[in-house]
C-alpha atoms as a PDB file:
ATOM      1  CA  UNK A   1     110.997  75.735 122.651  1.00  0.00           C
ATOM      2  CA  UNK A   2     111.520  79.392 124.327  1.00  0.00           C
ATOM      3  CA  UNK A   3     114.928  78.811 123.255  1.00  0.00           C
ATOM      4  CA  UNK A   4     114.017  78.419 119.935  1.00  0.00           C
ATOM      5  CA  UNK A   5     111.852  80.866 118.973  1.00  0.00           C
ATOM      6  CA  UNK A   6     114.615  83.802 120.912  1.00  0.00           C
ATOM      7  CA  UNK A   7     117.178  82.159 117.934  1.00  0.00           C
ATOM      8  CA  UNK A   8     114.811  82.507 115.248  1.00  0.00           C
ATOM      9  CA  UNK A   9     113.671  86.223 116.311  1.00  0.00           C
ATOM     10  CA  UNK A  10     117.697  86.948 116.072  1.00  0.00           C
ATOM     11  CA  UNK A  11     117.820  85.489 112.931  1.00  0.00           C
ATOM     12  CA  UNK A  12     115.057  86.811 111.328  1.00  0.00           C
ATOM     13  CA  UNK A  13     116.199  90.760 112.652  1.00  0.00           C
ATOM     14  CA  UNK A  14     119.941  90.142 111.290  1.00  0.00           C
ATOM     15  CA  UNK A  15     118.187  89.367 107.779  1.00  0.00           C
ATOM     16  CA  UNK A  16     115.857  91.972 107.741  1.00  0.00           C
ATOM     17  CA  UNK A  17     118.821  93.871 109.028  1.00  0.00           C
ATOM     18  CA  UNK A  18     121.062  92.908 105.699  1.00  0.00           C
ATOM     19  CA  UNK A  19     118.205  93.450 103.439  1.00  0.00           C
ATOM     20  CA  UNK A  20     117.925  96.899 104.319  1.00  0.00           C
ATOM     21  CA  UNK A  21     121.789  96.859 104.048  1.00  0.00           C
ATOM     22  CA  UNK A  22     121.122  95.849 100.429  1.00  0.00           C
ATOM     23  CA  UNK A  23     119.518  98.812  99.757  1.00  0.00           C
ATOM     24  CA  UNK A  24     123.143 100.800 100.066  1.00  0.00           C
ATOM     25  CA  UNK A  25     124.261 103.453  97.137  1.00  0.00           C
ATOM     26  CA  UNK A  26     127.963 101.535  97.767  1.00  0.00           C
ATOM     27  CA  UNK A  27     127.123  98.755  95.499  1.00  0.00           C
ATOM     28  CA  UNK A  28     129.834  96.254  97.051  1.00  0.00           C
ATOM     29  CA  UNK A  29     128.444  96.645 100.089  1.00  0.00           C
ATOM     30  CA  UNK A  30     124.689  96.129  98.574  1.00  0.00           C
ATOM     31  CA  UNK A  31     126.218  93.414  97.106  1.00  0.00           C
ATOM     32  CA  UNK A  32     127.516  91.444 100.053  1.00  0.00           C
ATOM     33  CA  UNK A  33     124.781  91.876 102.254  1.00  0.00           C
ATOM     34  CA  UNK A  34     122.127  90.629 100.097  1.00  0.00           C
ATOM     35  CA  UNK A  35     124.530  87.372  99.454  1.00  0.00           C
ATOM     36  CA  UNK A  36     124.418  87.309 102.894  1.00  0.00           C
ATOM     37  CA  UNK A  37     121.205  87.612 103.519  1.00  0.00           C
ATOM     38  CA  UNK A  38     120.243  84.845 100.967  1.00  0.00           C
ATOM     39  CA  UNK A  39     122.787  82.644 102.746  1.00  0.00           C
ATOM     40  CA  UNK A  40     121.043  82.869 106.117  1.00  0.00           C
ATOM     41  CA  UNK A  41     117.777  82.368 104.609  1.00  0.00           C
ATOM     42  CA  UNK A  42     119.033  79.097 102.636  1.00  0.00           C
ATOM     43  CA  UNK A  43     120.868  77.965 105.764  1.00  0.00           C
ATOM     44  CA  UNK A  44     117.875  78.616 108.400  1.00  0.00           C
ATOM     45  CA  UNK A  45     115.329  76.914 105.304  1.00  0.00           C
ATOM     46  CA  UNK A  46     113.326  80.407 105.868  1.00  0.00           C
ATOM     47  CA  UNK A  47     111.867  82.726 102.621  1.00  0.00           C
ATOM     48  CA  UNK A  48     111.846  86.010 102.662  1.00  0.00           C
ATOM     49  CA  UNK A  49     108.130  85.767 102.656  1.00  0.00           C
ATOM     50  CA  UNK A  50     108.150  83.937 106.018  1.00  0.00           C
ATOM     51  CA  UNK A  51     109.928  86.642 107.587  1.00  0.00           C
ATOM     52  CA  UNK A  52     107.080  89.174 106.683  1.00  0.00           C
ATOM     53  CA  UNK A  53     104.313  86.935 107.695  1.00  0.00           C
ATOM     54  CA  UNK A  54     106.534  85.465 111.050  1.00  0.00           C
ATOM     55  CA  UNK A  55     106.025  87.338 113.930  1.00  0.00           C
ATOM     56  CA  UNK A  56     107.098  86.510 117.267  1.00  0.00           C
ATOM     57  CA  UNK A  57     104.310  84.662 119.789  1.00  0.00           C
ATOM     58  CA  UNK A  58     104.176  85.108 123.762  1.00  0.00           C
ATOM     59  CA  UNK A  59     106.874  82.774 125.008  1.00  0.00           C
ATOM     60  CA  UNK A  60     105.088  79.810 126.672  1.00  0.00           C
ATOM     61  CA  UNK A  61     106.481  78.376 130.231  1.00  0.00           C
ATOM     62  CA  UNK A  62     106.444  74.422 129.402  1.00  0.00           C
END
């Protein structure tokens, strides 16, 4: 489970991390990112509305 949610929090930064990328004047590189971005999100089965609402909880010892 701690496992887990560490992945997901890596995840979730890299796509926040490419949609601010989006945001680029170069428009190839706006371009890629964002394809990226919606790759990860398809490929994880996340929105980009669970990433706003998501954040991380105290890591529980099982």
């Amino acid at each position: 489970m701690q496992t887990q949610v560490l992945e997901l929090e890596k995840i979730a930064d890299k796509i926040r991390k490419l949609f601010a990328l989006s945001q680029s004047p170069n428009e190839r590189e706006a371009s890629a990112a964002a394809a990226k971005a919606q790759e990860m999100l398809t490929r994880h089965n996340l929105s980009i509305a669970s990433l706003q609402d998501w954040t991380p909880r105290p890591l529980e010892w099982e």
